[in-house]
Structures are given as C-alpha cells and as structure tokens.
N, C-alpha and C. Protein backbone atom coordinates (compact mmCIF):
# COMPACT_ATOMS: atom_id res chain seq x y z
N UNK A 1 8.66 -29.44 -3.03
CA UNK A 1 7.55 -28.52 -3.24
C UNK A 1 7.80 -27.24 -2.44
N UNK A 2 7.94 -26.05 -3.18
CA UNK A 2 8.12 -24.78 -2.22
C UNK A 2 6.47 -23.90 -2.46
N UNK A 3 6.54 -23.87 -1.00
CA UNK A 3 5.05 -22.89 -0.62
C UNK A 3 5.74 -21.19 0.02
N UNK A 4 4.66 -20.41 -1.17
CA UNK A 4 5.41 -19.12 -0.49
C UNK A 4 4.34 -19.33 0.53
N UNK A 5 5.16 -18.07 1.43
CA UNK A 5 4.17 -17.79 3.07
C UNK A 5 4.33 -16.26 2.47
N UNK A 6 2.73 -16.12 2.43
CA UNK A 6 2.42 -14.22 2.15
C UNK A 6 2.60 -13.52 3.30
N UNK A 7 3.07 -12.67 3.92
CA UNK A 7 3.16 -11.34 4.75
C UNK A 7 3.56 -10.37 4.61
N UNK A 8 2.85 -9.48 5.14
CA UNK A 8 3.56 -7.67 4.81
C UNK A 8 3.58 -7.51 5.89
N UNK A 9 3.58 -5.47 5.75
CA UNK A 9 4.48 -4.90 7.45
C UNK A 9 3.07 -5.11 7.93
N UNK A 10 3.10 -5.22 9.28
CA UNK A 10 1.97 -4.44 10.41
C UNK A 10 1.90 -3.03 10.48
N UNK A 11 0.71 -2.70 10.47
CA UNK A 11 0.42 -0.96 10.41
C UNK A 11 0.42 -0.66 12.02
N UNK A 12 1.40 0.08 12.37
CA UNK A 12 1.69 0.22 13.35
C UNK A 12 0.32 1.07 14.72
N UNK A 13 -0.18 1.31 13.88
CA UNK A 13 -1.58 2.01 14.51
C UNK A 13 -2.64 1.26 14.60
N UNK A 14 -2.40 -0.16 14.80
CA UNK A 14 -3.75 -0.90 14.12
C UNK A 14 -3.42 -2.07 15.06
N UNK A 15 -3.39 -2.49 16.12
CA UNK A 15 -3.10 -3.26 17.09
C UNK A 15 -3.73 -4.51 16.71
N UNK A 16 -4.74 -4.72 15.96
CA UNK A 16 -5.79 -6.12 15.68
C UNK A 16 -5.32 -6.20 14.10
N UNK A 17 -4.18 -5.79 13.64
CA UNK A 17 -4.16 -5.87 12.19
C UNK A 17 -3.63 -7.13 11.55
N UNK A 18 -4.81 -8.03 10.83
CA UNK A 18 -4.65 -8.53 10.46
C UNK A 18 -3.87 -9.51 8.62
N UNK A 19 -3.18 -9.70 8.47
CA UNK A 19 -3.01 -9.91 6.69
C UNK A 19 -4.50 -9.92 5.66
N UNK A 20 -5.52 -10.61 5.99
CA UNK A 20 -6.72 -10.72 5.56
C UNK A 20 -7.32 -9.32 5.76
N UNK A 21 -7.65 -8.89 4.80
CA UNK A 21 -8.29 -7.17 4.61
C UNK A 21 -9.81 -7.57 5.59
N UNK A 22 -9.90 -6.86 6.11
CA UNK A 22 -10.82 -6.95 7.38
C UNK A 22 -12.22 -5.85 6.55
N UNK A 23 -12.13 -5.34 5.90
CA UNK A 23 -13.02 -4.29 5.07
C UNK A 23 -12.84 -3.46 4.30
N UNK A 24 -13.31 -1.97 3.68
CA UNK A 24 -12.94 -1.30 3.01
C UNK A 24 -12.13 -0.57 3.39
N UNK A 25 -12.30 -0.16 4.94
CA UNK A 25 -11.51 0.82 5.67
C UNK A 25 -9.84 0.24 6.11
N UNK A 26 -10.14 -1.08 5.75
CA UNK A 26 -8.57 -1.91 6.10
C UNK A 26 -8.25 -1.39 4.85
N UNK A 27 -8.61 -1.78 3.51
CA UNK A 27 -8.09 -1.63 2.62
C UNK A 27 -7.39 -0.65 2.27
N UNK A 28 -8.27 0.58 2.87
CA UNK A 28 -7.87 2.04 2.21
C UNK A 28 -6.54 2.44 3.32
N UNK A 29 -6.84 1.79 4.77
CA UNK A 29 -5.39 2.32 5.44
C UNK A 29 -4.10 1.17 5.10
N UNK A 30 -4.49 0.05 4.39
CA UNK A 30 -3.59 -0.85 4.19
C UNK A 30 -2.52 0.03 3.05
N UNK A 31 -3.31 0.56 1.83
CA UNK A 31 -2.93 1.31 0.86
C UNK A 31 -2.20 2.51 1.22
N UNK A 32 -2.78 3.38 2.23
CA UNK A 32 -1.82 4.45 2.79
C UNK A 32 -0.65 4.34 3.40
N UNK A 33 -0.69 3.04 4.07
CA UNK A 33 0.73 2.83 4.96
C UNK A 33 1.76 1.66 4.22
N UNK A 34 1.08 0.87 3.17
CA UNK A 34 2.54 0.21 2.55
C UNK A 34 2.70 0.69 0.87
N UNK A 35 3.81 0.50 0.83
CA UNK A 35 3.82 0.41 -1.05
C UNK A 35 3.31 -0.84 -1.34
N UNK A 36 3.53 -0.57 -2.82
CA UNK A 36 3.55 -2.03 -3.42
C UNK A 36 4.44 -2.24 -3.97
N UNK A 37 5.31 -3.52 -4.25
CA UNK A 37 6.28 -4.27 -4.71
C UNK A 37 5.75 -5.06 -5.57
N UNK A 38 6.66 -5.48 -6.29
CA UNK A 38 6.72 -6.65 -7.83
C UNK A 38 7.14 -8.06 -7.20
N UNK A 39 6.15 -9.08 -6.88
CA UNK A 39 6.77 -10.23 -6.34
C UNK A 39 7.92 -10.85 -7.36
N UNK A 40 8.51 -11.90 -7.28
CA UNK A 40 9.39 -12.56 -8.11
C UNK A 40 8.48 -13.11 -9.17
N UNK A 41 7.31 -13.72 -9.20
CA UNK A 41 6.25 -14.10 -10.30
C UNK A 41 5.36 -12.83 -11.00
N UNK A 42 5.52 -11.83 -11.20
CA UNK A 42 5.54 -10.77 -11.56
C UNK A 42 4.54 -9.89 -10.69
N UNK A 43 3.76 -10.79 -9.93
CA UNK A 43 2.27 -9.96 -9.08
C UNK A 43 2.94 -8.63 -8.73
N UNK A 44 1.97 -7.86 -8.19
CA UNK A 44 1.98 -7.05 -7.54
C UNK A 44 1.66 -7.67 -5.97
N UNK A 45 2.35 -7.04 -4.80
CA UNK A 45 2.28 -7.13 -3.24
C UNK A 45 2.33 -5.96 -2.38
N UNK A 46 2.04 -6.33 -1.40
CA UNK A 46 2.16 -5.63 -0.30
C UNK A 46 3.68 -5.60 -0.18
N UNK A 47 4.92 -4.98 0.58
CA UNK A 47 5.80 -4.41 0.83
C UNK A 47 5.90 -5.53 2.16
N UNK A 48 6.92 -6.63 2.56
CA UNK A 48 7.26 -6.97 3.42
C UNK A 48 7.98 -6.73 4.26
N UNK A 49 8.92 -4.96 3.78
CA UNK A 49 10.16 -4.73 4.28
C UNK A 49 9.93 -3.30 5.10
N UNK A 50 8.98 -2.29 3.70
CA UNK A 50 8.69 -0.96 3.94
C UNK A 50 7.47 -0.68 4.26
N UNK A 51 7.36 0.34 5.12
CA UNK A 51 5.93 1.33 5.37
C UNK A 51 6.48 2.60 5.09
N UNK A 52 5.18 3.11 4.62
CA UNK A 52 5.24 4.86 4.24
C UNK A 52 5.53 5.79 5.41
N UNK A 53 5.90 6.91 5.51
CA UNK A 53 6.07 7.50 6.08
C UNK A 53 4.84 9.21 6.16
N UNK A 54 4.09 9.04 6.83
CA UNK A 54 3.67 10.18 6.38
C UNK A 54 2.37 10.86 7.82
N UNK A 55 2.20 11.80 7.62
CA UNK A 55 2.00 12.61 8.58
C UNK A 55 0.31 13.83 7.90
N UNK A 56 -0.09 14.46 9.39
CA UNK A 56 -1.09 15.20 8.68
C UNK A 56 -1.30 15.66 7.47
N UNK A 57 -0.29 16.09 6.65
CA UNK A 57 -0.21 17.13 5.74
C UNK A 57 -0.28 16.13 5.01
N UNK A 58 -0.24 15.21 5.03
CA UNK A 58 0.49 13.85 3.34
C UNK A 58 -0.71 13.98 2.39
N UNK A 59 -0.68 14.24 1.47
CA UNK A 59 -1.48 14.19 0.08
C UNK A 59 -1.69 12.67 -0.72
N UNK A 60 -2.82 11.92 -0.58
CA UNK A 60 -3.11 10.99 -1.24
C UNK A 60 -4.09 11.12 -2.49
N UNK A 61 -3.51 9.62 -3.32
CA UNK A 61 -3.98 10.11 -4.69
C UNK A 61 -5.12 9.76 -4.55
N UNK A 62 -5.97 9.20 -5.57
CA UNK A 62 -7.19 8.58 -5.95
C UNK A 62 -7.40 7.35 -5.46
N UNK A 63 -6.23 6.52 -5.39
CA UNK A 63 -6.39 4.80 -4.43
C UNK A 63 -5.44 4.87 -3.29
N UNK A 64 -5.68 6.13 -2.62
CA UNK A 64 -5.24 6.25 -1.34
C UNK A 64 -3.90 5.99 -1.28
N UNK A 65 -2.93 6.28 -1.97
CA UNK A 65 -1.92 5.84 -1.99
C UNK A 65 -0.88 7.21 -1.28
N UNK A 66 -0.08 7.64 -0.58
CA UNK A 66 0.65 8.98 -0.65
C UNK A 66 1.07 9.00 -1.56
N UNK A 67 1.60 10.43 -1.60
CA UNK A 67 2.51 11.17 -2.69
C UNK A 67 3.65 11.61 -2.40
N UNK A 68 4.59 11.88 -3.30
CA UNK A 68 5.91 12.54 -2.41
C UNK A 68 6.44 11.82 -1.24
N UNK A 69 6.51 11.05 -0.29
CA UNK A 69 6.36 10.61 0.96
C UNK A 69 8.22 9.59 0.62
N UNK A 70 8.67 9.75 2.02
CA UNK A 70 9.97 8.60 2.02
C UNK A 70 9.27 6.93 2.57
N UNK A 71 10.19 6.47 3.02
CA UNK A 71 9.63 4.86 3.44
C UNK A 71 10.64 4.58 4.90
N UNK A 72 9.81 4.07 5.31
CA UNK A 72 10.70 3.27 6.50
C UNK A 72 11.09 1.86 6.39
N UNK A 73 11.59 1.05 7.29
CA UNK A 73 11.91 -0.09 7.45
C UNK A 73 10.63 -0.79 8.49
N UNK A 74 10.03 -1.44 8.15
CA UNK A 74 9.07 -2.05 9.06
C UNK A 74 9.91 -3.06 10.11
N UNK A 75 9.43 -3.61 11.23
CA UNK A 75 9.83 -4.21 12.28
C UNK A 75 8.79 -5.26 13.04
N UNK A 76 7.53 -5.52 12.44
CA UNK A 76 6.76 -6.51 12.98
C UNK A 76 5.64 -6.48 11.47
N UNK A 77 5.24 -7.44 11.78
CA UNK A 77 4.48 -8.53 10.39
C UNK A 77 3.42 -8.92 10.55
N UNK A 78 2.39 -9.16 9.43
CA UNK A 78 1.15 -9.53 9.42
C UNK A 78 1.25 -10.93 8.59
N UNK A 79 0.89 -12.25 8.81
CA UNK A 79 0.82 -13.25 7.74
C UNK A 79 -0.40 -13.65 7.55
N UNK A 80 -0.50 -14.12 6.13
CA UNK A 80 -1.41 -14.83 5.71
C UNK A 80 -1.59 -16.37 6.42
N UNK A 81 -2.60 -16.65 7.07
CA UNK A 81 -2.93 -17.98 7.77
C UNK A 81 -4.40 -18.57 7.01
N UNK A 82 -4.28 -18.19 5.79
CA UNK A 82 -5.10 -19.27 5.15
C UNK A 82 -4.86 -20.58 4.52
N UNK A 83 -3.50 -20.72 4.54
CA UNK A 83 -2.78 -21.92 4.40
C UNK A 83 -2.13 -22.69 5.98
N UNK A 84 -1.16 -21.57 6.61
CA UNK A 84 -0.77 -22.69 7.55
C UNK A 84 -1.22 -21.50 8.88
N UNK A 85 -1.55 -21.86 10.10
CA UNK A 85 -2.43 -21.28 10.93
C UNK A 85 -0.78 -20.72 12.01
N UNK A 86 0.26 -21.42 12.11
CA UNK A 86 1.38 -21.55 12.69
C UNK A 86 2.62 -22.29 11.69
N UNK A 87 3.51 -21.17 12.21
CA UNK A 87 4.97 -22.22 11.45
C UNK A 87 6.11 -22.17 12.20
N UNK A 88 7.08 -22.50 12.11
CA UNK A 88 8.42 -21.93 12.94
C UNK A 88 8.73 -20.65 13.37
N UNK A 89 8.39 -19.86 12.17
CA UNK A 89 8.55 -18.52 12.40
C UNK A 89 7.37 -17.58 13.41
N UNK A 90 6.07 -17.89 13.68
CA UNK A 90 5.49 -17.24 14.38
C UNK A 90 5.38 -17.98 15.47
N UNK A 91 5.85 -19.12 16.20
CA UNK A 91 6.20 -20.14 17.38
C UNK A 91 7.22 -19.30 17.65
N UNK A 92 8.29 -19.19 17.28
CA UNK A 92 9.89 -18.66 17.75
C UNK A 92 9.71 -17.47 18.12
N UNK A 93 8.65 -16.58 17.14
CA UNK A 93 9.12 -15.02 16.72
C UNK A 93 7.48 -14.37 17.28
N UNK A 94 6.85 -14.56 17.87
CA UNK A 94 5.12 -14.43 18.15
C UNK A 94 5.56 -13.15 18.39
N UNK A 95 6.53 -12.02 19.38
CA UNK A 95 6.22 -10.91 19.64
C UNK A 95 6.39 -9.91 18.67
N UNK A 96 7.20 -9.99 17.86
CA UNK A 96 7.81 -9.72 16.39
C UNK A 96 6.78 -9.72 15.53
N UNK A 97 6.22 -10.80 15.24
CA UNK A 97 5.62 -10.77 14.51
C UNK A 97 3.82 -10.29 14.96
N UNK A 98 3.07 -10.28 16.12
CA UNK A 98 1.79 -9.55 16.50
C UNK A 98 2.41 -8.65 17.67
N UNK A 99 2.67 -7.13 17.28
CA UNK A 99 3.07 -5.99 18.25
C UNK A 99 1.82 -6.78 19.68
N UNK A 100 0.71 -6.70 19.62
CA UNK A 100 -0.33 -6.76 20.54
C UNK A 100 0.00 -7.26 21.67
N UNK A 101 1.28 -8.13 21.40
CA UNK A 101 1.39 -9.20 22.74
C UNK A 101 2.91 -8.76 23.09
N UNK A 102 3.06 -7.25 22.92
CA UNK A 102 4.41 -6.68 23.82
C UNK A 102 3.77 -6.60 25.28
C-alpha cells in the first residue's frame, strides 16, 4: 500500500507556517509565494521544490498569483499531518523541515 505524504515549500516569512491553510490571508500569501504543479494523478499542488521570487514592485493577478516573476529552490517544508503526526523524515530532519527551531 503506498501513502503519498503532502508537503510544499515553507514561506520563508511566516515562522508558524503551517501545510493546513490557517485562513484567507494564508491562502492568499500561500498563492503569492508558491506555484502550482501537476501532481503525477493529474491534481493540481502546491510546488514542493519552488518558491516565487518576488519583491515590492511584483504585479499579482486576480488569485494572487505573480506575474513575470523567476522561481527559487526552496530549502525547508511544510507537511500535511492529517494523516501521520511524525515520520522518519521529520524525526531525522525537524530543523529542515520547521525553520522555527534554528
């Protein structure tokens, strides 16, 4: 039996950021700082790899999304813990994966 484990990047400005959309205002900075990707089952996702790049001037569309903008490489992670609360990977990897506890 294979279980995916959901996670995207951590928004680097957001020290309590959780995978679970915390409100509207998560939503709308969740949307500004990642793309979206095509999972392997065709969904649409959050970006596990990239965050946007963007600065005062950045122009967003109608669902908050930038425009024009390059991407970075993300470096710490948000997971979904509505299935498993802990796994190997956030036991081994805890600083990596919640910036908060550098």
């Amino acid at each position: 039996m294979y279980v995916y484990f959901h996670f995207r990047c951590w928004l680097p400005d957001l020290a309590n950021d959780t995978y679970e959309v915390q409100g509207k205002w998560h939503a709308v900075k969740i949307n500004q700082s990642i793309p979206w990707e095509t999972h392997k089952d065709d969904s649409l996702i959050y970006s596990d790899c990239e965050l946007y790049v963007t600065n005062d001037k950045t122009v967003y569309n109608n669902a908050s999304v930038p425009e024009n903008v390059t991407k970075e490489e993300c470096h710490s992670w948000v997971y979904d813990q509505s299935t498993f609360k802990n796994t190997f990977i956030t036991k081994v990897h805890p600083k990596e994966l919640n910036p908060s506890l550098h």
